[in-house]
Protein backbone atom coordinates (compact mmCIF):
# COMPACT_ATOMS: atom_id res chain seq x y z
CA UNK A 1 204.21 68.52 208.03
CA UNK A 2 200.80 68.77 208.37
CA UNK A 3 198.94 71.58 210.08
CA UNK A 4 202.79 73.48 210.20
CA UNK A 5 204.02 76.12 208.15
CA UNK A 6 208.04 76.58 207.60
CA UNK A 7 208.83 80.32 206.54
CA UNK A 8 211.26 83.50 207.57
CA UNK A 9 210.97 84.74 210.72
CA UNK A 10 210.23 88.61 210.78
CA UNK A 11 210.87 91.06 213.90
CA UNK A 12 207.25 91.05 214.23
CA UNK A 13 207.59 87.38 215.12
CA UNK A 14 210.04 88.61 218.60
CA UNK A 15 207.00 88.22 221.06
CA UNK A 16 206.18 84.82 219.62
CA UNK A 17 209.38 83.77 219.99
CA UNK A 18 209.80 84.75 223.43
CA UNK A 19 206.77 82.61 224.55
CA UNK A 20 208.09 79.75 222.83
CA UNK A 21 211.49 80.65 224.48
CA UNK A 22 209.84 80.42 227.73
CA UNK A 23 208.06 76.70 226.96
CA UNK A 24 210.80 75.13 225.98
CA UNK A 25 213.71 76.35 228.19
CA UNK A 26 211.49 77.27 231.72
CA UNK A 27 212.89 80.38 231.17
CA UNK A 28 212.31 83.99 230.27
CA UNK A 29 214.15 85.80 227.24
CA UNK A 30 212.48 89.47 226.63
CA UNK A 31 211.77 91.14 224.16
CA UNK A 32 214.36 93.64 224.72
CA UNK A 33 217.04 91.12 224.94
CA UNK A 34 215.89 89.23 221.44
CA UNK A 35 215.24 92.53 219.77
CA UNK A 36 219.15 93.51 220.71
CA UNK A 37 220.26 90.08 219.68
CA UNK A 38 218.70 90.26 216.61
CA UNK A 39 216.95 93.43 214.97
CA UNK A 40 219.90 96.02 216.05
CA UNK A 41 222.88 93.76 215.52
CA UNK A 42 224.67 95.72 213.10
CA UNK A 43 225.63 92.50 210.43
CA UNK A 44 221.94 91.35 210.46
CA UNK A 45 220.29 88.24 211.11
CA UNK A 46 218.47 85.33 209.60
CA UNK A 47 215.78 83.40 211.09
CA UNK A 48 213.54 80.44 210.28
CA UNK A 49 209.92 79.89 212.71
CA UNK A 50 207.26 76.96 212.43
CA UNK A 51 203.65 78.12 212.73
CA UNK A 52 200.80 76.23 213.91
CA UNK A 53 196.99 77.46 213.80
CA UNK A 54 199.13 81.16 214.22
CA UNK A 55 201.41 80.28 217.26
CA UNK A 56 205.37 79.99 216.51
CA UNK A 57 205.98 76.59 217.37
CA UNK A 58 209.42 76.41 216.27
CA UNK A 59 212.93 78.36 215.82
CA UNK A 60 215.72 78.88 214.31
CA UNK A 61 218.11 81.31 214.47
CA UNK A 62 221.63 83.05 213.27
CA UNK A 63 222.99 86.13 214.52
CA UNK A 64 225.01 87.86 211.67
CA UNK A 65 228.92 88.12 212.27
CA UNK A 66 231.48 89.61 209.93
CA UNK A 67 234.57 87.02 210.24
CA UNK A 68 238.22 88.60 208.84
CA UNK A 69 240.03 85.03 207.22
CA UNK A 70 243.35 85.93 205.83
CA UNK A 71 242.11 89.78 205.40
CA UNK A 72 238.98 89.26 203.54
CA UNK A 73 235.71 89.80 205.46
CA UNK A 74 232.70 86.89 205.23
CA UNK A 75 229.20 87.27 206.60
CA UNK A 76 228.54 83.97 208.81
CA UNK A 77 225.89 83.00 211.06
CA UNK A 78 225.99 82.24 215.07
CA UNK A 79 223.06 79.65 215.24
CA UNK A 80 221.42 80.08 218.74
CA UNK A 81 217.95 80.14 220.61
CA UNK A 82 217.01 77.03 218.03
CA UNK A 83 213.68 75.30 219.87
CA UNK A 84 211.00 73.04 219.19
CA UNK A 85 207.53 73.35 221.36
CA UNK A 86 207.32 69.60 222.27
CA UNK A 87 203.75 69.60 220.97
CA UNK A 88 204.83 69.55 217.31
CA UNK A 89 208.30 67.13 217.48
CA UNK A 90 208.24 64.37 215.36
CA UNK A 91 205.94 66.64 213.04
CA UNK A 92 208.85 67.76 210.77
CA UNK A 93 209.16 70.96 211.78
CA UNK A 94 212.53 70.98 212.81
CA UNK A 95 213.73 69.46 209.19
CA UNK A 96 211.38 72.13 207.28
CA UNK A 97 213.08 75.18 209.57
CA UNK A 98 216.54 74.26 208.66
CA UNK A 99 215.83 73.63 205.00
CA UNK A 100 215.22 77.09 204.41
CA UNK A 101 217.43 78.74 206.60
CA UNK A 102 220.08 77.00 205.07
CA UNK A 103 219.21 77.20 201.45
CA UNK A 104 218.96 81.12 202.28
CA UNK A 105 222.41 81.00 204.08
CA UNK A 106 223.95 79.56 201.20
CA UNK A 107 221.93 82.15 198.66
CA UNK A 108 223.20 84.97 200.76
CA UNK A 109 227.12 83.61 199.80
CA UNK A 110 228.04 82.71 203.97
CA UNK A 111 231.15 80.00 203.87
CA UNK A 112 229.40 78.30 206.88
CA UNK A 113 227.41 78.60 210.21
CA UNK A 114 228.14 77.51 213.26
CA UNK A 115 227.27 76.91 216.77
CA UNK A 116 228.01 75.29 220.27
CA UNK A 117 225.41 72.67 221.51
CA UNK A 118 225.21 70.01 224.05
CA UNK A 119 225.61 66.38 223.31
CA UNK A 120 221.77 65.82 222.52
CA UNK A 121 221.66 68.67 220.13
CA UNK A 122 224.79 67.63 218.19
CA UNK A 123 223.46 64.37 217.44
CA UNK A 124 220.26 65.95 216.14
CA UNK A 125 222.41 68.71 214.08
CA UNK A 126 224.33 65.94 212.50
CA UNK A 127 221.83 63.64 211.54
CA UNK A 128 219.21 66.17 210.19
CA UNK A 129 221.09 69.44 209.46
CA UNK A 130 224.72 67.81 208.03
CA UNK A 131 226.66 69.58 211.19
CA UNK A 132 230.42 68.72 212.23
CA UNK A 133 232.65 68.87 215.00
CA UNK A 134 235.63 71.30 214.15
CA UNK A 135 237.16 70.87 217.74
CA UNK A 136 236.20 70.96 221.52
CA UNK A 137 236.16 74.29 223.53
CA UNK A 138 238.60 74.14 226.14
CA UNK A 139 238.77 76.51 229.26
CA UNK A 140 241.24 78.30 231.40
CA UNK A 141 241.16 79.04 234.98
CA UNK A 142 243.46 81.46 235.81
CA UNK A 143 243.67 82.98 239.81
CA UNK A 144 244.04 87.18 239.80
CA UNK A 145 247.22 87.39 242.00
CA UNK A 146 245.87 89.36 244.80
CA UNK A 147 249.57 91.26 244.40
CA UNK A 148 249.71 92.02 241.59
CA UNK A 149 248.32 96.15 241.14
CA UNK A 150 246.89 97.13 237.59
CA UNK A 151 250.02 98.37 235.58
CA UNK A 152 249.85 102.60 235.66
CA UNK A 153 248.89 102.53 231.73
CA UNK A 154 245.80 100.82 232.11
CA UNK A 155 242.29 102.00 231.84
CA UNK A 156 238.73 100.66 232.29
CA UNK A 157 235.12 102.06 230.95
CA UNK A 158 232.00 100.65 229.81
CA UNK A 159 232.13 101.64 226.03
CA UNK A 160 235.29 103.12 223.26
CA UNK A 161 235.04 105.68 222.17
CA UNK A 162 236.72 106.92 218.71
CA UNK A 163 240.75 105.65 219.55
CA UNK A 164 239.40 102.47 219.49
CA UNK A 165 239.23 101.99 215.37
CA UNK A 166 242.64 102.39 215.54
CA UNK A 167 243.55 99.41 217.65
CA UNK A 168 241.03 97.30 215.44
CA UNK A 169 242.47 98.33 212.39
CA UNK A 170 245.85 97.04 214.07
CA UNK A 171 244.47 93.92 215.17
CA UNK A 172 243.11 92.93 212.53
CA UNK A 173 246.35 92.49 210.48
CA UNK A 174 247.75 89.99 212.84
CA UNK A 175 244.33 88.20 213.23
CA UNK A 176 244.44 85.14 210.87
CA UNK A 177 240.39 84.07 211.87
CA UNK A 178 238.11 86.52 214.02
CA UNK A 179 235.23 88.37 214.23
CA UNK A 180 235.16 92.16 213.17
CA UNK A 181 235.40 93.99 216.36
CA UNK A 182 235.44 97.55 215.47
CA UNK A 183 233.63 100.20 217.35
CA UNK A 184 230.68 100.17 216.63
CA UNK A 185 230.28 96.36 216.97
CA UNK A 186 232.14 96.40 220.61
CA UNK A 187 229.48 99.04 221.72
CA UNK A 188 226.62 97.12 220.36
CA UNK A 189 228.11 93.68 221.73
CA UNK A 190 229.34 94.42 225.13
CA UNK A 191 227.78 98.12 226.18
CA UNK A 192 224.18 98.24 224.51
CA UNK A 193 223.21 94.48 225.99
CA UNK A 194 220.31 94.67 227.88
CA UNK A 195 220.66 92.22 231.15
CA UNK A 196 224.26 92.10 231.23
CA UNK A 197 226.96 94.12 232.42
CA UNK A 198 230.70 94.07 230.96
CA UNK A 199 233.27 95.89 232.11
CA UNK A 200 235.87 97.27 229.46
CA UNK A 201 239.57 97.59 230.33
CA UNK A 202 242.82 98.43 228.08
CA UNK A 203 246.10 99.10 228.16
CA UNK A 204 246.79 102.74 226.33
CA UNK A 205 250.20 104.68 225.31
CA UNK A 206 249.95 108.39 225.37
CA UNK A 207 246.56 108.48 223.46
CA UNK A 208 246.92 105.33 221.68
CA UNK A 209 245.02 101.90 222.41
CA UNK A 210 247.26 99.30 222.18
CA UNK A 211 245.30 96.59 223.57
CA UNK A 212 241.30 95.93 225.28
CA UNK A 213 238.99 93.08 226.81
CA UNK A 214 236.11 92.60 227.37
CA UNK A 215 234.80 90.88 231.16
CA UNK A 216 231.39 89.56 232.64
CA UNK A 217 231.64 88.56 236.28
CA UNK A 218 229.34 86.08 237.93
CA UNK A 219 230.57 85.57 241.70
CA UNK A 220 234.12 84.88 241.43
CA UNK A 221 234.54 84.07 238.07
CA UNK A 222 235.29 87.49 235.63
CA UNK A 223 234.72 85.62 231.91
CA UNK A 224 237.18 87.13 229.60
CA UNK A 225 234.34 87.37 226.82
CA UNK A 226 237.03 89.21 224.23
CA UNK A 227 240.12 90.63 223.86
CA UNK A 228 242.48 92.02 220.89
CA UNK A 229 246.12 93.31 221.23
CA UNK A 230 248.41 94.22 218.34
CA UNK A 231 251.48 92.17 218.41
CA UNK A 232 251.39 89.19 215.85
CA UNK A 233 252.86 86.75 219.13
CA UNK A 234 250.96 88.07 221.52
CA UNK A 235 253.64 89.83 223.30
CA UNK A 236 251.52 92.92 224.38
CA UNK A 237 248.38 90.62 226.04
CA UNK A 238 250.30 89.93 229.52
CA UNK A 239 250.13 93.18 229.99
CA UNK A 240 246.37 94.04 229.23
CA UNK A 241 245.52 90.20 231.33
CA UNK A 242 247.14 91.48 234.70
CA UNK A 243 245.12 94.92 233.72
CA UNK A 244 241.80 92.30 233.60
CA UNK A 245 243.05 90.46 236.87
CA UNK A 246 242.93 93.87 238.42
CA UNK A 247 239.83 95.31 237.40
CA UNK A 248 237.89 91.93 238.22
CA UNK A 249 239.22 91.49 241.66
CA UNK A 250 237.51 95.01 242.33
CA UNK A 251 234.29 93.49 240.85
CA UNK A 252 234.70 90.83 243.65
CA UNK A 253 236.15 88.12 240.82
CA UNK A 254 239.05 85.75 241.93
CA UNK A 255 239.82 84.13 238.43
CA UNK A 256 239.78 84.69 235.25
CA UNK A 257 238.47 82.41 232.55
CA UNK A 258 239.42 82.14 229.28
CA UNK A 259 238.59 79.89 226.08
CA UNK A 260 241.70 78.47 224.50
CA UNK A 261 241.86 79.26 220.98
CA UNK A 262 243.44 76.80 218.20
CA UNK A 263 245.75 80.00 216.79
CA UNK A 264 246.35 83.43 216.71
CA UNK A 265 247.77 85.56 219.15
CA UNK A 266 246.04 84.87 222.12
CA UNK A 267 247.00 81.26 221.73
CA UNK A 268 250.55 81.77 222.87
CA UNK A 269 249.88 84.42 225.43
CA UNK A 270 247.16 82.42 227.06
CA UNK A 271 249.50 79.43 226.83
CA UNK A 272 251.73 80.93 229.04
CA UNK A 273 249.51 81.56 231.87
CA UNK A 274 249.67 79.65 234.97
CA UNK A 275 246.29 78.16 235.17
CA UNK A 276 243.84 74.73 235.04
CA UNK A 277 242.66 73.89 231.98
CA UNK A 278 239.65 71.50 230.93
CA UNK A 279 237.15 70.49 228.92
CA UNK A 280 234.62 73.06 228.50
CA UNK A 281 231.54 70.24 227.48
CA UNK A 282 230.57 71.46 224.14
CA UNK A 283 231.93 71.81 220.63
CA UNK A 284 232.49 74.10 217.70
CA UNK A 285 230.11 72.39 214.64
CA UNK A 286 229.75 73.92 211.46
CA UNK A 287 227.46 73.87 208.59
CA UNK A 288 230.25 74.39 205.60
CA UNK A 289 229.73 75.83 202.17
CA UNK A 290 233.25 76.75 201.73
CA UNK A 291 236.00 73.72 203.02
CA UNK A 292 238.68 76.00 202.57
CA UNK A 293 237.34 78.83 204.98
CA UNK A 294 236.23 76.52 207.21
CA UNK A 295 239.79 74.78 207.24
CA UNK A 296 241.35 78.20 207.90
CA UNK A 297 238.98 79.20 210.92
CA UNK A 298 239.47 75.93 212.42
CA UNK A 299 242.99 76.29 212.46
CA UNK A 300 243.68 79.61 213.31
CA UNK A 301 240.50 81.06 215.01
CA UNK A 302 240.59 83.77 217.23
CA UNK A 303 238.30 82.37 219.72
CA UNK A 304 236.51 83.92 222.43
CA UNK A 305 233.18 83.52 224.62
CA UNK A 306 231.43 86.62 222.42
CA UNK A 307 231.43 84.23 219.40
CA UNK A 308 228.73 82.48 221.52
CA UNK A 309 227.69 84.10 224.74
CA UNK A 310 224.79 85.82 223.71
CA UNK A 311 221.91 83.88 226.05
């Protein structure tokens, strides 16, 4: 790898990135936007950069996630925002980045990493970085019934507030595989963004939250980017979906679009929707460390667009 140097990426290296960013992709990520993605997530981040004559020629990148498997928490990492400056390919650089991330992921005790690339990308993962397809992502269109009215116990924001725990807490004992979503991560995720809007809405008894989602609307599609209820089958999501159907067809939205999970919950609820469902063009691959885990999240994940959309 001559004339390139592998090491840890540092926050100080977020402006670096960004202009690499912006080679590769014809496209700008700021420096807001990286330092939210990265230096305030609240479960960290790990990052790996090539250097060449002091420019960042290379990155790669996990956002920290705490996954619940069976009621134990693990620290995993979201790769993402992983680019090569075409200037140095063929130079080693990509090997030498994912080398060390990976020997740090596995010092830092993480049962795997994973991410969602294109076709190109999983070829590359697999043949330099020993990736795997767990399964394809699979969507679901669903149309908001224009007659259909918001059901009277529903409610909408753009953050939670302290009643929110609560439902997590709830949630998280019928969850088999899913990222922690407690308060503080929901407001970081889905309120503190830079560049993106969500809109918040949940379904609430008296004072209590029984249920929440999270949406991002481009034109007439409102992505259901999260959700949680607290009924082990799911029973209690109809509910909060017609209050998401609702709230997006006064943000202009027509459909709904969901991910189809392998388990959990949401699996049957979302099974039981009247809508199209196809192929969503990319994968789930992971890096593994830990079969077991990885068998268990495959199986039973909880899976939603915030696993991934963070670009």
């Amino acid at each position: 790898m001559s004339g390139l140097e592998a090491r840890v990426a540092t926050a100080a290296d977020a402006e670096g990135i960004c202009r690499l960013y912006a080679r590769v992709f014809e496209k700008e990520m700021s420096e807001e936007e990286w330092r939210w993605k990265f230096e305030a997530n609240p479960d960290g981040w790990l990052g790996t950069v090539a250097v060449a004559r002091g420019e960042i020629t290379g990155n790669y990148a996990g956002w920290g996630m705490r996954l619940v498997v069976d009621g134990s928490e693990w620290l995993v990492y979201a790769i993402g925002d992983v680019a090569t400056d075409p200037a140095v390919r063929g130079r080693g650089a990509f090997r030498a980045m994912t080398e060390l991330f990976y020997r740090l992921a596995a010092e830092r005790g993480v049962p795997f990493c994973f991410g969602f690339p294109g076709t190109r990308h999983t070829a590359i993962s697999e043949r330099v970085v020993g990736t795997r397809t767990i399964f394809e992502v699979s969507e679901v269109s669903v149309p908001c019934d224009a007659d259909a009215p918001a059901p009277p116990q529903a409610g909408a924001g753009d953050f939670v507030g302290p009643e929110f725990d609560p439902l997590w807490l709830r949630a998280a004992r019928v969850l088999p595989a899913a990222a922690v979503r407690d308060r503080t991560r929901v407001n970081w995720r889905f309120h503190a963004r830079p560049n993106r809007y969500y809109r918040m809405v949940w379904i609430q008894k008296k004072s209590e939250l029984t249920s929440w989602a999270a949406l991002s609307v481009s034109g007439e599609t409102a992505l259901v980017a999260d959700y949680l209820g607290s009924e082990p089958d799911g029973s209690d999501l109809s509910l909060l979906f017609r209050a998401a159907a609702a709230e997006a067809r006064k943000m202009g939205a027509r459909r709904l679009l969901f991910w189809e999970p392998p388990g959990g919950p949401g699996r049957a609820a979302i099974a039981t929707l009247n809508g199209e469902r196809r192929e969503a063009g990319f994968p789930v691959i992971v890096r593994s460390f830990d079969e077991e885990i990885v068998r268990r999240f495959a199986a039973e994940a909880h899976l939603v667009p915030s696993l991934y959309d963070v670009v």
